[in-house]
C-alpha atoms as a PDB file:
ATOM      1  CA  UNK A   1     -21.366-162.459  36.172  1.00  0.00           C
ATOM      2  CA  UNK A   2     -21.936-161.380  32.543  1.00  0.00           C
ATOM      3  CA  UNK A   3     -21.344-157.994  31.939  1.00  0.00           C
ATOM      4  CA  UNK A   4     -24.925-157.765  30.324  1.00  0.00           C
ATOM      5  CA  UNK A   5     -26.198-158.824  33.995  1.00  0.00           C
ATOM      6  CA  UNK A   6     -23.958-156.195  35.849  1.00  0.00           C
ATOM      7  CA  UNK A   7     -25.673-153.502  33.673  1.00  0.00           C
ATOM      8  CA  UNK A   8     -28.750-154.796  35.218  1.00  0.00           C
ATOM      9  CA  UNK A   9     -28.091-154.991  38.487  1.00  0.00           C
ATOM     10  CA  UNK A  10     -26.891-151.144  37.952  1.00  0.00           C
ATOM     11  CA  UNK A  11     -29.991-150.186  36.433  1.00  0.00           C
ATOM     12  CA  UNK A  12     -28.880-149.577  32.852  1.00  0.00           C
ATOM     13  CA  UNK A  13     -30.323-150.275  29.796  1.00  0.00           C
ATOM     14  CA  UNK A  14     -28.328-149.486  26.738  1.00  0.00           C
ATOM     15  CA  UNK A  15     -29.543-147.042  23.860  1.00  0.00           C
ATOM     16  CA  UNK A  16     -29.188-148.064  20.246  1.00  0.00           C
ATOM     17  CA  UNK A  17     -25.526-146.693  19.025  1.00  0.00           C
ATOM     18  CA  UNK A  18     -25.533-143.523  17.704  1.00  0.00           C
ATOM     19  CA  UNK A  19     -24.897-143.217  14.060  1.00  0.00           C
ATOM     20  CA  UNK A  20     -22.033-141.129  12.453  1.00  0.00           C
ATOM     21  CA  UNK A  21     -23.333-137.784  11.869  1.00  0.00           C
ATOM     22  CA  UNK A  22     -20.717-136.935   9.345  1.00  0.00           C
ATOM     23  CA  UNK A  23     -18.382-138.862   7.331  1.00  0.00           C
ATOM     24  CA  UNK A  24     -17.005-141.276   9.756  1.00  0.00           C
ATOM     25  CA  UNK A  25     -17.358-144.738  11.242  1.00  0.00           C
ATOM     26  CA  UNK A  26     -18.441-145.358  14.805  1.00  0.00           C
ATOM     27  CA  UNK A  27     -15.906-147.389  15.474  1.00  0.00           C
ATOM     28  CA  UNK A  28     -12.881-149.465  13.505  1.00  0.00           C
ATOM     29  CA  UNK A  29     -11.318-152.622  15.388  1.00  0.00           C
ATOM     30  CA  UNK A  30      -7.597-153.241  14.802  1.00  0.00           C
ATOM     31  CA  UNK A  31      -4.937-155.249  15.693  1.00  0.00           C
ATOM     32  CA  UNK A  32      -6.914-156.633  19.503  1.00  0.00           C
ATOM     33  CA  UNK A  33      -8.260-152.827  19.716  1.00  0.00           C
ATOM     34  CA  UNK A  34     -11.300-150.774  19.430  1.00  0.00           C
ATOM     35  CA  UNK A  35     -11.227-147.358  18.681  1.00  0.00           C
ATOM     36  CA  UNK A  36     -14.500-145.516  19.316  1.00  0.00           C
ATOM     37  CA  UNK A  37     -15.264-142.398  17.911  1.00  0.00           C
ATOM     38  CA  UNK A  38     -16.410-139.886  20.067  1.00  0.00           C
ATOM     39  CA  UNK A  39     -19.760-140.046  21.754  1.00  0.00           C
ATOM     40  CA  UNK A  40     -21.888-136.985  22.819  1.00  0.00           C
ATOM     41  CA  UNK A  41     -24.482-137.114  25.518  1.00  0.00           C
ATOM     42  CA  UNK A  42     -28.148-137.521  25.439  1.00  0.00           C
ATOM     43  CA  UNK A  43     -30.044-137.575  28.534  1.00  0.00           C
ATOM     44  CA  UNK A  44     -32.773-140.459  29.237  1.00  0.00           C
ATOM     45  CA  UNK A  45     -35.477-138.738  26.802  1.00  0.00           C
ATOM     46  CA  UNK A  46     -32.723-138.764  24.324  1.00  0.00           C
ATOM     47  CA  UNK A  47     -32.328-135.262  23.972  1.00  0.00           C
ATOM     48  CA  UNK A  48     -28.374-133.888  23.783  1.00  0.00           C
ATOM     49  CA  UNK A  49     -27.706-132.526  27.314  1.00  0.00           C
ATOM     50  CA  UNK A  50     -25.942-128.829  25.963  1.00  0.00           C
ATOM     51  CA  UNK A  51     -23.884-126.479  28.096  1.00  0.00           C
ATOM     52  CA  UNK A  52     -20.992-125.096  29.065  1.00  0.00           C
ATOM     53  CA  UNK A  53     -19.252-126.074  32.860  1.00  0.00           C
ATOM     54  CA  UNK A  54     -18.812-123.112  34.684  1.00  0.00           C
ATOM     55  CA  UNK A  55     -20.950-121.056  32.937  1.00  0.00           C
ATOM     56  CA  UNK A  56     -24.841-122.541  32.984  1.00  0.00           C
ATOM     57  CA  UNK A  57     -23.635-126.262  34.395  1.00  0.00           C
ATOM     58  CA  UNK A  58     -22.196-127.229  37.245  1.00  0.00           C
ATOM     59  CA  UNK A  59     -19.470-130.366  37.853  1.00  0.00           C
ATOM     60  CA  UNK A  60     -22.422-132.671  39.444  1.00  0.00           C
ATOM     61  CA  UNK A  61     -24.037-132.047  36.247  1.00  0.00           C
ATOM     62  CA  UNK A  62     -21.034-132.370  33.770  1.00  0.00           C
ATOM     63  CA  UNK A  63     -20.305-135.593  35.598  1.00  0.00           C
ATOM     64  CA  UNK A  64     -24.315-136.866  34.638  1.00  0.00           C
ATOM     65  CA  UNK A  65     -23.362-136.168  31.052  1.00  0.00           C
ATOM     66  CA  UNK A  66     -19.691-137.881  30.951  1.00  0.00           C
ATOM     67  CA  UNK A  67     -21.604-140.495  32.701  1.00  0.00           C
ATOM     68  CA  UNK A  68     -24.084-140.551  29.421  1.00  0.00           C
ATOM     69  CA  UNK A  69     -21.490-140.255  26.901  1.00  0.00           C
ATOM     70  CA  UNK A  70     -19.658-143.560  28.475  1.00  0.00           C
ATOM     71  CA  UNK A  71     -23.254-145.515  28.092  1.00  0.00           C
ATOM     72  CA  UNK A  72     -23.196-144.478  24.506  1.00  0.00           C
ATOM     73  CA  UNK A  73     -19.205-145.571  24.375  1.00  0.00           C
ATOM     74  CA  UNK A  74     -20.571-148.873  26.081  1.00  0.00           C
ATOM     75  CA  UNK A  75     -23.596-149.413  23.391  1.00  0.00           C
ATOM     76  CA  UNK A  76     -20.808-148.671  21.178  1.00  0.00           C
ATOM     77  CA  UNK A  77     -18.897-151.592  22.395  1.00  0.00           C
ATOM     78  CA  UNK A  78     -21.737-153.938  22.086  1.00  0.00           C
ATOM     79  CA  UNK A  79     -22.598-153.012  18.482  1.00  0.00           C
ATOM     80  CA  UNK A  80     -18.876-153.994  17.305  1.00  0.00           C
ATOM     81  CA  UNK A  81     -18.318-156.629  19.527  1.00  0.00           C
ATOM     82  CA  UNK A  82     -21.608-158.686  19.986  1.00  0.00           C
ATOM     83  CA  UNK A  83     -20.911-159.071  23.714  1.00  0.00           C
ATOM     84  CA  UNK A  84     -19.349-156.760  26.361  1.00  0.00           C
ATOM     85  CA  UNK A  85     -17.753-159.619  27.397  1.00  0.00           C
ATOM     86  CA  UNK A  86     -15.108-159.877  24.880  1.00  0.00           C
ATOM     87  CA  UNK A  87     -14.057-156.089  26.268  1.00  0.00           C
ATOM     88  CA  UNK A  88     -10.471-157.408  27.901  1.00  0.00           C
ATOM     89  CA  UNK A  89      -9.507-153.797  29.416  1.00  0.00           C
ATOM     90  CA  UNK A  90     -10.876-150.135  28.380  1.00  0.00           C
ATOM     91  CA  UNK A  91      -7.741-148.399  27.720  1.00  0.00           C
ATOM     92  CA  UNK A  92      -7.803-144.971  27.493  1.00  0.00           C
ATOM     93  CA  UNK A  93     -10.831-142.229  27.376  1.00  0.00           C
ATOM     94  CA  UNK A  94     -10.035-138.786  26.160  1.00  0.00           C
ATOM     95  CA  UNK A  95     -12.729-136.741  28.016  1.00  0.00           C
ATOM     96  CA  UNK A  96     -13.538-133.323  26.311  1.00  0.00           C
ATOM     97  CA  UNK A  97     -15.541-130.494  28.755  1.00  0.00           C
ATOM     98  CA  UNK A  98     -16.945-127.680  27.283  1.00  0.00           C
ATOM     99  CA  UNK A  99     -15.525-125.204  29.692  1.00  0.00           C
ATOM    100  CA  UNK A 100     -16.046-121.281  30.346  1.00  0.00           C
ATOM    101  CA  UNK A 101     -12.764-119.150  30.597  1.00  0.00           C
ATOM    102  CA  UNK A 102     -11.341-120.089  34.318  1.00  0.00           C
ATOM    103  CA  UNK A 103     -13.470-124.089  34.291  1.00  0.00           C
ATOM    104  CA  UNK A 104     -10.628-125.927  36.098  1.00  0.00           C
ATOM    105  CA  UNK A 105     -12.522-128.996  37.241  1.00  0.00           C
ATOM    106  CA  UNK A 106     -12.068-131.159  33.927  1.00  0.00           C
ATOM    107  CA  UNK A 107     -10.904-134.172  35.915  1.00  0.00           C
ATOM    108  CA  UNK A 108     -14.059-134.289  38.148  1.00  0.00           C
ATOM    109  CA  UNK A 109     -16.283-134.097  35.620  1.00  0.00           C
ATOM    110  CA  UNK A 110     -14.379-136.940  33.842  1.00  0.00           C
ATOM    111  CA  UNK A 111     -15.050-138.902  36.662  1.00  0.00           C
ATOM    112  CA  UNK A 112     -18.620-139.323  35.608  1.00  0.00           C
ATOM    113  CA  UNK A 113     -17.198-141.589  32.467  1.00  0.00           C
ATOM    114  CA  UNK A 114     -14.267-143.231  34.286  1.00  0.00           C
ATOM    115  CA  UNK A 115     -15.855-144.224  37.573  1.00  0.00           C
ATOM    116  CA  UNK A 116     -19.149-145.791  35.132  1.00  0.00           C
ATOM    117  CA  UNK A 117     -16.500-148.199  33.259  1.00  0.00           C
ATOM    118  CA  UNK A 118     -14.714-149.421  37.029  1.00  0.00           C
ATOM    119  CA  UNK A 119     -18.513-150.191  38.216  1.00  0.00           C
ATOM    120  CA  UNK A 120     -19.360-151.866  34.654  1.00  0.00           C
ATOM    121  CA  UNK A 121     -15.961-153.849  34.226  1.00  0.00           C
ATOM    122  CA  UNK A 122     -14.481-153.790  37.770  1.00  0.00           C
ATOM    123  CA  UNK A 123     -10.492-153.467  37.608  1.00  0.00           C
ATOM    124  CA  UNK A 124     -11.018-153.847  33.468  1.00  0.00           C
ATOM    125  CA  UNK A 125     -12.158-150.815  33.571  1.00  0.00           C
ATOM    126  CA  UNK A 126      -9.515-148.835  34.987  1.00  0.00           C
ATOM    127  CA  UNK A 127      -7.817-146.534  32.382  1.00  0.00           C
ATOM    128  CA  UNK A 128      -5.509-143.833  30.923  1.00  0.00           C
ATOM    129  CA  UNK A 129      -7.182-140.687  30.770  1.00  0.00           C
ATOM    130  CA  UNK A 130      -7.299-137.293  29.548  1.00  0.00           C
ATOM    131  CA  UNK A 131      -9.325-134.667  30.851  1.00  0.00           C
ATOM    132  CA  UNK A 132      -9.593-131.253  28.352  1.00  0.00           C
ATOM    133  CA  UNK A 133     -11.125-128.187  28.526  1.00  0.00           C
ATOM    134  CA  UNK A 134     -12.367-126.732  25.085  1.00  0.00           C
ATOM    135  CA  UNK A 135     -13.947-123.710  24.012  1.00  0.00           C
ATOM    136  CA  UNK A 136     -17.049-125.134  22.104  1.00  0.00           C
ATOM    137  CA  UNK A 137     -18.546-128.698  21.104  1.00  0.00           C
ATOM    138  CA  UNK A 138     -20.362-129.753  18.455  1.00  0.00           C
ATOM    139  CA  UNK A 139     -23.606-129.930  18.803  1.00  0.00           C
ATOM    140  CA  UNK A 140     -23.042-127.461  21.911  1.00  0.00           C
ATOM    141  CA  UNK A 141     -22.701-130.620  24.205  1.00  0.00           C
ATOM    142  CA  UNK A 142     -21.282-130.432  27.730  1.00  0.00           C
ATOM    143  CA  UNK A 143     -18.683-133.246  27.348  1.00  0.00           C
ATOM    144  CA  UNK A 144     -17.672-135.830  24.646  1.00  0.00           C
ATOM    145  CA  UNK A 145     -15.790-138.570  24.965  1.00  0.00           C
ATOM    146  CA  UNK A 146     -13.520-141.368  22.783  1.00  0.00           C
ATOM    147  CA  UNK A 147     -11.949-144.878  23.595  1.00  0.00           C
ATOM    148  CA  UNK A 148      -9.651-146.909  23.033  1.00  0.00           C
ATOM    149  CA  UNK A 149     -10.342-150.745  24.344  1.00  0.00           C
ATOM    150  CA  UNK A 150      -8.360-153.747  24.182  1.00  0.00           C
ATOM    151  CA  UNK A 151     -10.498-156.599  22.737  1.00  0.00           C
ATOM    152  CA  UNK A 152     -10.588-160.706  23.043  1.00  0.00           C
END
């Protein structure tokens, strides 16, 4: 099964990949890797999905928006590569949570990133992680995530 059909069959269509909003690239491939800058999250409408976790968001929610910032890591992935196919193992993600003073749940909200790439690229998508709770985001977005992914 193509990876294009197993976003089907999970009932995702990809969003056009964000452009830079400063002065950066979206993503540079070297030597068999991509590096993806990171991605911020905007909900189904397209609007950014803003908070802070712990404060006026809870994990379940934090987890939606992880979950929104890997689709824009995966349309990402298709702009550089052509085909999601050619992804041979995502890496690492370095998670970022906007979190209120005592916000210790950083990992579970993670989860809403991590556990999208194991159902998109089955044991390809397992990864290195890290999981960080920050003060502020730009934008003032819940969660944003980068990635690293080994290419073919």
């Amino acid at each position: 099964m193509t990876i294009d059909a197993r976003l089907a069959e999970l009932g995702i269509a990809l969003p056009e990949a964000a452009a830079p909003a400063a002065n950066y690239v979206p993503f540079v491939e070297a030597v068999g890797l991509l590096h993806i800058s990171g991605q911020i999250p905007f909900d189904a409408g397209g609007q950014l999905i803003r908070g802070r976790l712990g404060e006026d968001m809870g994990v379940a929610e934090g987890q939606e928006a992880a979950r929104r910032c890997a689709i824009g890591l995966l349309a990402q992935m298709k702009a550089a590569l052509g085909s999601l196919d050619r992804v041979a193992q995502i890496v690492k993600l370095s998670v970022f949570v906007n979190s209120a003073p005592g916000f210790t749940d950083q990992p579970e909200v993670a989860n809403g990133a991590s556990d999208l790439m194991v159902a998109v690229f089955g044991e390809r998508g397992r990864h290195a992680r890290s999981a960080v709770g920050v003060a502020v985001l730009p934008r003032g977005v819940a969660v944003e995530i980068d990635a690293v992914v080994a290419v073919s």
